[in-house]
PDB file of N, CA and C in Angstrom:
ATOM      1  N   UNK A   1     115.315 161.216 100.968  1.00  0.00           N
ATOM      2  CA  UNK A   1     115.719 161.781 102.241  1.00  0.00           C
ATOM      3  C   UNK A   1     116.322 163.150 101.965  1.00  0.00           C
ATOM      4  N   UNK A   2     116.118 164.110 102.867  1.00  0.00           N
ATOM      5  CA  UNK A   2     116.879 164.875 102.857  1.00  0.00           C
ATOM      6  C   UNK A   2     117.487 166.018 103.869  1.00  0.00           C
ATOM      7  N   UNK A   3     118.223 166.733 103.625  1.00  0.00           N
ATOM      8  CA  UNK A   3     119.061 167.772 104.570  1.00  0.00           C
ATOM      9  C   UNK A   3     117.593 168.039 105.926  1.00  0.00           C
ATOM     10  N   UNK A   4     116.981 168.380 105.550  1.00  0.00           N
ATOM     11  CA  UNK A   4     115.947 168.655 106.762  1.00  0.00           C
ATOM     12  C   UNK A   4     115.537 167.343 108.002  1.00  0.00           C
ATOM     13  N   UNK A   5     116.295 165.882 107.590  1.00  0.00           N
ATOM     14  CA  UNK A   5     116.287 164.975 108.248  1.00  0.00           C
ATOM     15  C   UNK A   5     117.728 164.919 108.881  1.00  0.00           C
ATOM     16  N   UNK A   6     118.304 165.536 108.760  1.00  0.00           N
ATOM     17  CA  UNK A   6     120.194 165.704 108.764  1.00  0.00           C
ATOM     18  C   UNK A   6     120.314 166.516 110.335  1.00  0.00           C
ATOM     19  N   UNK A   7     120.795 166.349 111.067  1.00  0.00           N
ATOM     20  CA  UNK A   7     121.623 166.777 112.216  1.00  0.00           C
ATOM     21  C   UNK A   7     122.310 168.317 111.333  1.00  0.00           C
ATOM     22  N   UNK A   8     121.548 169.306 111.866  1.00  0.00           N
ATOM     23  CA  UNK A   8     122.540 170.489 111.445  1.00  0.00           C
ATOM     24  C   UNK A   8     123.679 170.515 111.936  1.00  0.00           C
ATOM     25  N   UNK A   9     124.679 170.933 111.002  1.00  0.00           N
ATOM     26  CA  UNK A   9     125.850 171.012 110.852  1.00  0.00           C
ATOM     27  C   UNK A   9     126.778 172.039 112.191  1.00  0.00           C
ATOM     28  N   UNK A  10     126.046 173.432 112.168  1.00  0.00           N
ATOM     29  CA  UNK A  10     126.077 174.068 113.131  1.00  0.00           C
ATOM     30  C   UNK A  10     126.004 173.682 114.620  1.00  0.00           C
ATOM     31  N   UNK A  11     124.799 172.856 114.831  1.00  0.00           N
ATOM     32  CA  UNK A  11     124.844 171.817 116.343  1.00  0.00           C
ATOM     33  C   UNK A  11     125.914 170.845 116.096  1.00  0.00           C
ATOM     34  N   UNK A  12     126.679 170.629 115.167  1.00  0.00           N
ATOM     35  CA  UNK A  12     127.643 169.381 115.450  1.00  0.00           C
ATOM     36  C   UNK A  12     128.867 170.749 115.790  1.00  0.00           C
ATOM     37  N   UNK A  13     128.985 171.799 115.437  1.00  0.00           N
ATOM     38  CA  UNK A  13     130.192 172.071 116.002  1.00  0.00           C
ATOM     39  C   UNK A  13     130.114 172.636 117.118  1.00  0.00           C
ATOM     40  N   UNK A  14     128.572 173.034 117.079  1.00  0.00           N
ATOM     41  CA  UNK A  14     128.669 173.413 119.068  1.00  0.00           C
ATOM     42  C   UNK A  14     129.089 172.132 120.114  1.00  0.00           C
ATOM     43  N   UNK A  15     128.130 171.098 119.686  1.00  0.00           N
ATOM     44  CA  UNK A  15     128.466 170.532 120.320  1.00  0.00           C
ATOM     45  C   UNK A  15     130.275 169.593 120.533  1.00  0.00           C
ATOM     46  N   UNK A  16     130.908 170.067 119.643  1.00  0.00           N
ATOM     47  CA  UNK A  16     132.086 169.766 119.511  1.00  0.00           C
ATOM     48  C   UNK A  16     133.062 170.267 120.471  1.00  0.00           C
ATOM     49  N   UNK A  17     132.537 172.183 120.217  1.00  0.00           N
ATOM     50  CA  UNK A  17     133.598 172.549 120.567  1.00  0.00           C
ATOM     51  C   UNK A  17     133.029 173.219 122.585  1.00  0.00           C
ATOM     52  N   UNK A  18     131.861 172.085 122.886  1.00  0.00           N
ATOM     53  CA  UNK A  18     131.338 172.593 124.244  1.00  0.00           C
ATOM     54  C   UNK A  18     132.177 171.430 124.805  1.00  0.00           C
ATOM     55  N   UNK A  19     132.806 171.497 126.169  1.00  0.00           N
ATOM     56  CA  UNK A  19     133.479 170.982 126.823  1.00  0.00           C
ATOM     57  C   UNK A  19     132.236 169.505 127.679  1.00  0.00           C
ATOM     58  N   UNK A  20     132.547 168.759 127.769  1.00  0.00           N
ATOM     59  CA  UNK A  20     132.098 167.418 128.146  1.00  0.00           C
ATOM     60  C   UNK A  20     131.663 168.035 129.813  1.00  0.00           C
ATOM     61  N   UNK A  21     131.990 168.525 130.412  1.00  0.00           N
ATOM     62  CA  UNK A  21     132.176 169.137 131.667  1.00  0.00           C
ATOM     63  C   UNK A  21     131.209 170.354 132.195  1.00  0.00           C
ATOM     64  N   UNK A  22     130.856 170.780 130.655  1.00  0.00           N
ATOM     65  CA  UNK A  22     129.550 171.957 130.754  1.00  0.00           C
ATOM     66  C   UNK A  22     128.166 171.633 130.360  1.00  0.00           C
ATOM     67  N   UNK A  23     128.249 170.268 129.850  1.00  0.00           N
ATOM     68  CA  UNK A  23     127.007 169.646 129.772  1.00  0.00           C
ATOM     69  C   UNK A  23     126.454 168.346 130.598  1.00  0.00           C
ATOM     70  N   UNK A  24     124.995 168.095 130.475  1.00  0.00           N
ATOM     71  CA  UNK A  24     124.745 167.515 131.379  1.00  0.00           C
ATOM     72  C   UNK A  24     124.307 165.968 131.000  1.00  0.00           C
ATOM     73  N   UNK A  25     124.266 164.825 131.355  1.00  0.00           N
ATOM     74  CA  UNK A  25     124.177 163.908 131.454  1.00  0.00           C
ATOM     75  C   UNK A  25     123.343 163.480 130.258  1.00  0.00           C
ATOM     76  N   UNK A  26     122.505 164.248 130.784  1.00  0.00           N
ATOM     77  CA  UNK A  26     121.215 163.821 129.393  1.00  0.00           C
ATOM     78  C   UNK A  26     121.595 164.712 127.875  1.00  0.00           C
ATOM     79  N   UNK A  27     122.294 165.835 127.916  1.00  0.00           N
ATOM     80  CA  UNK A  27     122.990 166.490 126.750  1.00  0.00           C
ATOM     81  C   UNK A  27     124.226 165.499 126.141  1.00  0.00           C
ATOM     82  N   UNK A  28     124.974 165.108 126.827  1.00  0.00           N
ATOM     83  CA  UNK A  28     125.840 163.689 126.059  1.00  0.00           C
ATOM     84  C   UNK A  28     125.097 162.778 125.798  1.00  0.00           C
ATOM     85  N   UNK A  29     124.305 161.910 126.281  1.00  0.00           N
ATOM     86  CA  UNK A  29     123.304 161.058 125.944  1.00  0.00           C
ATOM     87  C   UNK A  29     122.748 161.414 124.413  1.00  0.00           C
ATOM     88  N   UNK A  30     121.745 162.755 124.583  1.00  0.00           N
ATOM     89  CA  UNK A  30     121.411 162.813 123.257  1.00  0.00           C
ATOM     90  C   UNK A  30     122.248 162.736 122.232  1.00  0.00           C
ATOM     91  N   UNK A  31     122.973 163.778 122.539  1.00  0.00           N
ATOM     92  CA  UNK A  31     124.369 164.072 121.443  1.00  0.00           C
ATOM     93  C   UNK A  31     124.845 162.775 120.662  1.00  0.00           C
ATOM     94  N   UNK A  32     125.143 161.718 121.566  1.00  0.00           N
ATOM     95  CA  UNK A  32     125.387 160.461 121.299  1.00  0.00           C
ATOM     96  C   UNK A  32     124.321 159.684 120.349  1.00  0.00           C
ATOM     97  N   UNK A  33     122.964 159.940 120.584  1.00  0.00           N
ATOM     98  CA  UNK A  33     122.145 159.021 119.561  1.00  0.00           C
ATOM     99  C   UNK A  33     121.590 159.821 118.439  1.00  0.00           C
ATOM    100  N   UNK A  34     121.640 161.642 118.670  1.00  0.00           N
ATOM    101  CA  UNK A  34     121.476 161.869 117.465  1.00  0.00           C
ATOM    102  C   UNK A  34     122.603 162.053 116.630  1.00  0.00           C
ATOM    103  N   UNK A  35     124.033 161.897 117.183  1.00  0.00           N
ATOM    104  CA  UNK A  35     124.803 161.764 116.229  1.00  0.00           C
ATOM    105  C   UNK A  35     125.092 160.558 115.484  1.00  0.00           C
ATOM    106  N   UNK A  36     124.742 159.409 116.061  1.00  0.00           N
ATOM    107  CA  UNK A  36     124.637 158.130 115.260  1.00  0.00           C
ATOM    108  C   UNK A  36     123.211 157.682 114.741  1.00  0.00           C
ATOM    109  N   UNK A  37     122.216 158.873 115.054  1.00  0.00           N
ATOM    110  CA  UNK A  37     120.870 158.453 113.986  1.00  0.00           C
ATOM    111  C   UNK A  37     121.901 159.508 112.729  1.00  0.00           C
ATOM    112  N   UNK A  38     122.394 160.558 112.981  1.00  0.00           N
ATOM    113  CA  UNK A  38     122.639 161.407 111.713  1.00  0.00           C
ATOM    114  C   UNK A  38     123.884 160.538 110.785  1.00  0.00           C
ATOM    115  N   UNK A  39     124.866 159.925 111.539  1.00  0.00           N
ATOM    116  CA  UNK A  39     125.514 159.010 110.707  1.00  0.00           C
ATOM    117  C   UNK A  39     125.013 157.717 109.897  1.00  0.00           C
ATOM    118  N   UNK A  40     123.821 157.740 110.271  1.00  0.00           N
ATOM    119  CA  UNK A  40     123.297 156.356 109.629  1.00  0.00           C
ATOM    120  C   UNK A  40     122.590 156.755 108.663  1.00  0.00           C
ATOM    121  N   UNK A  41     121.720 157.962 108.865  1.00  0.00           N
ATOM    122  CA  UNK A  41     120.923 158.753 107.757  1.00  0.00           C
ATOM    123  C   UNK A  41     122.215 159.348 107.011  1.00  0.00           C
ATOM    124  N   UNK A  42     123.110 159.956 107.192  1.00  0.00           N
ATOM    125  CA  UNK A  42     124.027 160.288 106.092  1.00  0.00           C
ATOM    126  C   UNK A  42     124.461 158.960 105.238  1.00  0.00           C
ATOM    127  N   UNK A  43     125.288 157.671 105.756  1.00  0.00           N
ATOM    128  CA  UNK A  43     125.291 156.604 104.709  1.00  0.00           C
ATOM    129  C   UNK A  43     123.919 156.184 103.766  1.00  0.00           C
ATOM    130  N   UNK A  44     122.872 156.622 104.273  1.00  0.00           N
ATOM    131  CA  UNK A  44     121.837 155.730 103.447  1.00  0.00           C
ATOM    132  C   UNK A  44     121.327 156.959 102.636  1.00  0.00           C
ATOM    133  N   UNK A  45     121.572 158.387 103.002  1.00  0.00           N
ATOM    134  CA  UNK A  45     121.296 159.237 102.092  1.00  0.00           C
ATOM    135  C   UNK A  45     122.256 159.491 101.019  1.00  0.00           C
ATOM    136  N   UNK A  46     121.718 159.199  99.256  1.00  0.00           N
ATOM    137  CA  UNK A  46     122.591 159.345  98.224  1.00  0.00           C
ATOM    138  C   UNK A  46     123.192 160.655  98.297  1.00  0.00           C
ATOM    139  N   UNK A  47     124.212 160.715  98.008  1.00  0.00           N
ATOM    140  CA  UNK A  47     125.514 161.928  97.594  1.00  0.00           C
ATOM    141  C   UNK A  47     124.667 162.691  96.344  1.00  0.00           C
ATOM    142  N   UNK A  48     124.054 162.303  95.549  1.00  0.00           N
ATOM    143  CA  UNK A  48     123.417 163.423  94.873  1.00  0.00           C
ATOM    144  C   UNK A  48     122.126 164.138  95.147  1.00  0.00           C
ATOM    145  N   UNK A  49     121.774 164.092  96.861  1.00  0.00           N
ATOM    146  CA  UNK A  49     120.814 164.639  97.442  1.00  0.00           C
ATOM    147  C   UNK A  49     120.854 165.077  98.784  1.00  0.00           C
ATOM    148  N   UNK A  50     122.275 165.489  98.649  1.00  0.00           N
ATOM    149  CA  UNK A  50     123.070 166.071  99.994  1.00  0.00           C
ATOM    150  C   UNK A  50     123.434 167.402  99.725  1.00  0.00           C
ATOM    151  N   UNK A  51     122.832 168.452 100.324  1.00  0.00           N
ATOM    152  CA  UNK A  51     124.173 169.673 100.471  1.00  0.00           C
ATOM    153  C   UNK A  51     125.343 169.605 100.460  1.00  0.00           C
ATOM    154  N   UNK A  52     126.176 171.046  99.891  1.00  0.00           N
ATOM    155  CA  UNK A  52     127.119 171.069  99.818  1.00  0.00           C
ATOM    156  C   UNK A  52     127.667 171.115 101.179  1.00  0.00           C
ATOM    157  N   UNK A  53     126.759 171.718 102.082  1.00  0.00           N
ATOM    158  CA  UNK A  53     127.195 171.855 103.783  1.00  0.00           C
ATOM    159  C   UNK A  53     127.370 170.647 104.167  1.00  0.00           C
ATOM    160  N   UNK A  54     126.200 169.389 103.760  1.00  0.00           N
ATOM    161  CA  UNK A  54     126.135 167.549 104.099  1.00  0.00           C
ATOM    162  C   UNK A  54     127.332 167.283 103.780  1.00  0.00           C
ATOM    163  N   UNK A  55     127.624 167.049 102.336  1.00  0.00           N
ATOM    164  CA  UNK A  55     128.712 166.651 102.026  1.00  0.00           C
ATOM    165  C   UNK A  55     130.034 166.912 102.382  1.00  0.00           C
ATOM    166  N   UNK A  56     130.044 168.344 103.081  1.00  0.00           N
ATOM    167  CA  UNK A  56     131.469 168.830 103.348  1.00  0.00           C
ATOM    168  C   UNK A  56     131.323 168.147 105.174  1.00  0.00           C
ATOM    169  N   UNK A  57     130.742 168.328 105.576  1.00  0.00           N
ATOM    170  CA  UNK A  57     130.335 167.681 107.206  1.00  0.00           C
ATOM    171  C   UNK A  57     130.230 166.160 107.526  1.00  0.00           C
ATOM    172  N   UNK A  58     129.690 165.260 106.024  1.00  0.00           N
ATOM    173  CA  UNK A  58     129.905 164.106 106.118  1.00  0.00           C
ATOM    174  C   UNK A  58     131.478 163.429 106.478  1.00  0.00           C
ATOM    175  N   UNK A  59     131.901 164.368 104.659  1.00  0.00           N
ATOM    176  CA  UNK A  59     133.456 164.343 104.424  1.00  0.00           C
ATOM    177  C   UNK A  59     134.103 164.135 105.771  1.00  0.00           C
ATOM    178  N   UNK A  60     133.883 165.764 106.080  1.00  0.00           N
ATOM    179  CA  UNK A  60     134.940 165.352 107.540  1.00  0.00           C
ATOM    180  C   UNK A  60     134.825 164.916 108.921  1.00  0.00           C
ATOM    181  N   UNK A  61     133.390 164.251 109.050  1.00  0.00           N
ATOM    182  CA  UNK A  61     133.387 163.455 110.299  1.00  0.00           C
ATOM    183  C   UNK A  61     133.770 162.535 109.598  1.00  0.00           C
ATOM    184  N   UNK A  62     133.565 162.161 108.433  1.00  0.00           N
ATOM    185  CA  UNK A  62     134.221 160.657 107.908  1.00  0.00           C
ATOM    186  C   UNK A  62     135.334 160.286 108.624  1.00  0.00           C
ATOM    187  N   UNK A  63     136.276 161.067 108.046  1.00  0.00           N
ATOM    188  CA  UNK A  63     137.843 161.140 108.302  1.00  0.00           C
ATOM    189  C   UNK A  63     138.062 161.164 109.842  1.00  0.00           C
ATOM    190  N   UNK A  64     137.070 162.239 110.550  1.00  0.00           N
ATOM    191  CA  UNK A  64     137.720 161.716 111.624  1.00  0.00           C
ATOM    192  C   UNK A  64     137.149 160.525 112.534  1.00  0.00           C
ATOM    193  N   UNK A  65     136.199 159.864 112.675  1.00  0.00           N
ATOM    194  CA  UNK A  65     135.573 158.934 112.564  1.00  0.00           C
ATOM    195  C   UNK A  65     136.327 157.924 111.916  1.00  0.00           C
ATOM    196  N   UNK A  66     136.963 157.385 110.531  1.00  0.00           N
ATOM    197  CA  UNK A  66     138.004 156.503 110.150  1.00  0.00           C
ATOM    198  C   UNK A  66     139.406 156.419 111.002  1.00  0.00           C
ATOM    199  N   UNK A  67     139.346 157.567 111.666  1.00  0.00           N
ATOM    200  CA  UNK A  67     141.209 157.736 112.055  1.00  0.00           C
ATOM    201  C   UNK A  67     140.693 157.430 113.126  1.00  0.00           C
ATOM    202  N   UNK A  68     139.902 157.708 114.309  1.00  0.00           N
ATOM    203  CA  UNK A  68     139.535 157.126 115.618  1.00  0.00           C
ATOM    204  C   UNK A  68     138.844 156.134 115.885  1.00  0.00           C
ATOM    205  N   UNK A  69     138.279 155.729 114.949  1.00  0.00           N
ATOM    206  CA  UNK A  69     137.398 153.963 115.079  1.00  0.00           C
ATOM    207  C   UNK A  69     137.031 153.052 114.035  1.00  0.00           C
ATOM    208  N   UNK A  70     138.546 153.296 113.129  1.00  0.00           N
ATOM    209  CA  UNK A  70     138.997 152.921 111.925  1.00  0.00           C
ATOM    210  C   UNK A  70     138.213 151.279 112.036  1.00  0.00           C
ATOM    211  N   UNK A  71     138.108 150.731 113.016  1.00  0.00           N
ATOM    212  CA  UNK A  71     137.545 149.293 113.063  1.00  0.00           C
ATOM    213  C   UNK A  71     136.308 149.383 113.460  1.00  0.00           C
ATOM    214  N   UNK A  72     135.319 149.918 113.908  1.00  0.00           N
ATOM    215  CA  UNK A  72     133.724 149.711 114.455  1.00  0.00           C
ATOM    216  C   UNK A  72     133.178 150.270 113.255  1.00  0.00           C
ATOM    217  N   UNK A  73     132.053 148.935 112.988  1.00  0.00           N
ATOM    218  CA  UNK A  73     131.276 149.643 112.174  1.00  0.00           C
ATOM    219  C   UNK A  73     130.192 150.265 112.747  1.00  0.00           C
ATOM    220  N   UNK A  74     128.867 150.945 111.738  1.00  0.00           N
ATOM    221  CA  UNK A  74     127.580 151.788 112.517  1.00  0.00           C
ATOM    222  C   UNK A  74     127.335 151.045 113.375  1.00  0.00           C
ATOM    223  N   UNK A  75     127.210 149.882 112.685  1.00  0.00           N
ATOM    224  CA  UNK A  75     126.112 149.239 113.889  1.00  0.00           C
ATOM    225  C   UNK A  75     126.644 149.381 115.000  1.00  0.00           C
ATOM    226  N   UNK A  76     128.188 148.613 115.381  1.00  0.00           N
ATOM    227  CA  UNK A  76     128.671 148.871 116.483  1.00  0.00           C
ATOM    228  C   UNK A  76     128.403 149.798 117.423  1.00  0.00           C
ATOM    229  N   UNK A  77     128.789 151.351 116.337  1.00  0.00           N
ATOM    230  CA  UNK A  77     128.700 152.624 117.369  1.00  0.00           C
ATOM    231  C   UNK A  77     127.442 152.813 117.705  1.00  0.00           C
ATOM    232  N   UNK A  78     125.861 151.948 116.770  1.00  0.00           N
ATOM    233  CA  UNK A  78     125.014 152.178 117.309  1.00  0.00           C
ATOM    234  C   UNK A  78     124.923 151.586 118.933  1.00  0.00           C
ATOM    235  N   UNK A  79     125.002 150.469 118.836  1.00  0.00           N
ATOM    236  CA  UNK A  79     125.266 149.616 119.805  1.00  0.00           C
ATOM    237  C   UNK A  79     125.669 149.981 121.080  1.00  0.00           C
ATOM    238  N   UNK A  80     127.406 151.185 120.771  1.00  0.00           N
ATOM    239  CA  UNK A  80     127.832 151.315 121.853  1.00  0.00           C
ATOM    240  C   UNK A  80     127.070 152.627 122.439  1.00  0.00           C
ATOM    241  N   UNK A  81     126.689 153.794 121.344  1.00  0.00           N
ATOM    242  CA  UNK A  81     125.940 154.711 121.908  1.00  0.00           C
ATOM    243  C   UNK A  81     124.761 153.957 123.503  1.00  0.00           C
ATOM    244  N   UNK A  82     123.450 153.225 122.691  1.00  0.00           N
ATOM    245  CA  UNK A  82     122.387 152.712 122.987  1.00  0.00           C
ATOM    246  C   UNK A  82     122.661 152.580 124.742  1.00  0.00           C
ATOM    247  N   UNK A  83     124.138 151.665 124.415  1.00  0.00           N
ATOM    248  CA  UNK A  83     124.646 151.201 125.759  1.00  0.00           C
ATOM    249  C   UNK A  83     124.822 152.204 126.813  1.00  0.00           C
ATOM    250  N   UNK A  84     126.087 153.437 126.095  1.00  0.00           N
ATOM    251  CA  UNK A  84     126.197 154.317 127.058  1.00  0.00           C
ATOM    252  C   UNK A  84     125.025 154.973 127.613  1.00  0.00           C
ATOM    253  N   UNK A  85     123.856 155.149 126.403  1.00  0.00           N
ATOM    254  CA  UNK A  85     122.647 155.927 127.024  1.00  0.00           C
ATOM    255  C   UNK A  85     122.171 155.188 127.767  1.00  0.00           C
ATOM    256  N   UNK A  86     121.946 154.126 127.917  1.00  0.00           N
ATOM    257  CA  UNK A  86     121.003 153.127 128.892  1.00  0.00           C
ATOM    258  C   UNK A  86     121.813 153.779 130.403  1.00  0.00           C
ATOM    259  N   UNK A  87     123.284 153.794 130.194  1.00  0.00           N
ATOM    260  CA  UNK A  87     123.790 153.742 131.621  1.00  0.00           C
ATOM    261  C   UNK A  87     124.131 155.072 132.086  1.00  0.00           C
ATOM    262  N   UNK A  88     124.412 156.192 131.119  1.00  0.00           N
ATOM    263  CA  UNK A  88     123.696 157.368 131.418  1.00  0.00           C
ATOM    264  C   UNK A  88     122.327 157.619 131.803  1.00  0.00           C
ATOM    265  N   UNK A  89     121.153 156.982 131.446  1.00  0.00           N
ATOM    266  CA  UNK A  89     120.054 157.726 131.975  1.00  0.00           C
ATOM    267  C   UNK A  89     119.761 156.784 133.760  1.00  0.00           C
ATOM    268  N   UNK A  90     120.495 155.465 134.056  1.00  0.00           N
ATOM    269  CA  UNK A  90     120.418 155.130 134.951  1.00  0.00           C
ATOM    270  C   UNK A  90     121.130 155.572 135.872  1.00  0.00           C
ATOM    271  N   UNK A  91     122.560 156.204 135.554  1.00  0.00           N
ATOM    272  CA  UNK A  91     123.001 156.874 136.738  1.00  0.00           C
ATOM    273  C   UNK A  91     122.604 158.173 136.771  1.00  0.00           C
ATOM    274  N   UNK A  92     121.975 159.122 136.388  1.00  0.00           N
ATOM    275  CA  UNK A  92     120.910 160.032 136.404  1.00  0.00           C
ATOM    276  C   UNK A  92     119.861 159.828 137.349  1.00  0.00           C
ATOM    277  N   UNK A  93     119.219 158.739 136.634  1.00  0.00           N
ATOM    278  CA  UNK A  93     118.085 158.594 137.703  1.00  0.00           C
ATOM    279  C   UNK A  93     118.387 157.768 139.152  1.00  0.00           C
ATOM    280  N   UNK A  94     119.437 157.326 139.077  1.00  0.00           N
ATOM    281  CA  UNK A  94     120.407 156.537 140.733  1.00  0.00           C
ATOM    282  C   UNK A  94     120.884 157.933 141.587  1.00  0.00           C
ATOM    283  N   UNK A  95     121.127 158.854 140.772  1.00  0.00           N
ATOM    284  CA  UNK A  95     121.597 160.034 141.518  1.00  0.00           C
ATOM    285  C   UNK A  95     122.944 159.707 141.221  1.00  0.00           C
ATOM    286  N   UNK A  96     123.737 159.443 140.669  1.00  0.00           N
ATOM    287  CA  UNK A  96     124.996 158.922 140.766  1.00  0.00           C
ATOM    288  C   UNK A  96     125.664 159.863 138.939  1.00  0.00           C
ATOM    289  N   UNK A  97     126.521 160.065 138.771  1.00  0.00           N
ATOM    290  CA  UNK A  97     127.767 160.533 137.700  1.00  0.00           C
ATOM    291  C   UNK A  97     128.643 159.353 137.514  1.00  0.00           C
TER     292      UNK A  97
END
């Protein structure tokens, strides 16, 4: 595996530092499953076939990811993503927020 299968690093801090409020329904949605396809491809991708950019971006979503959902594992957050998207793309298509 490698960095070219990886969630660039650069889109994780846009999307970080874009306010929940300036994007749209289906932009959190994605955000949400490609950030937990990129967390799942980062655990299963070995540390000696990661960038130094991977590794420093893994590092610190690690940490913050441990300090805010110190108890869910992937699967979970896969789980809970899947969920929110299901009910994001239905209140989208209900007309409803």
């Amino acid at each position: 595996m490698s960095d070219s299968l990886r969630k660039d690093p650069s889109d994780q801090v846009k999307e970080k530092v874009t306010p929940d409020s300036q994007k749209s329904t289906l932009d959190q949605a994605k955000e949400g499953v490609t950030g937990t396809a990129d967390r799942v491809a980062g655990s299963l991708q070995p540390e000696g076939e990661k960038s130094t950019t991977q590794k420093l971006s893994d590092s610190t979503r690690g940490t913050a990811d441990s300090t805010s959902e110190n108890s869910k594992s992937v699967l979970q957050q896969a789980q809970d993503t899947i969920s929110s998207t299901a009910q994001s793309v239905t209140d989208t298509l209900s007309g409803s927020k």
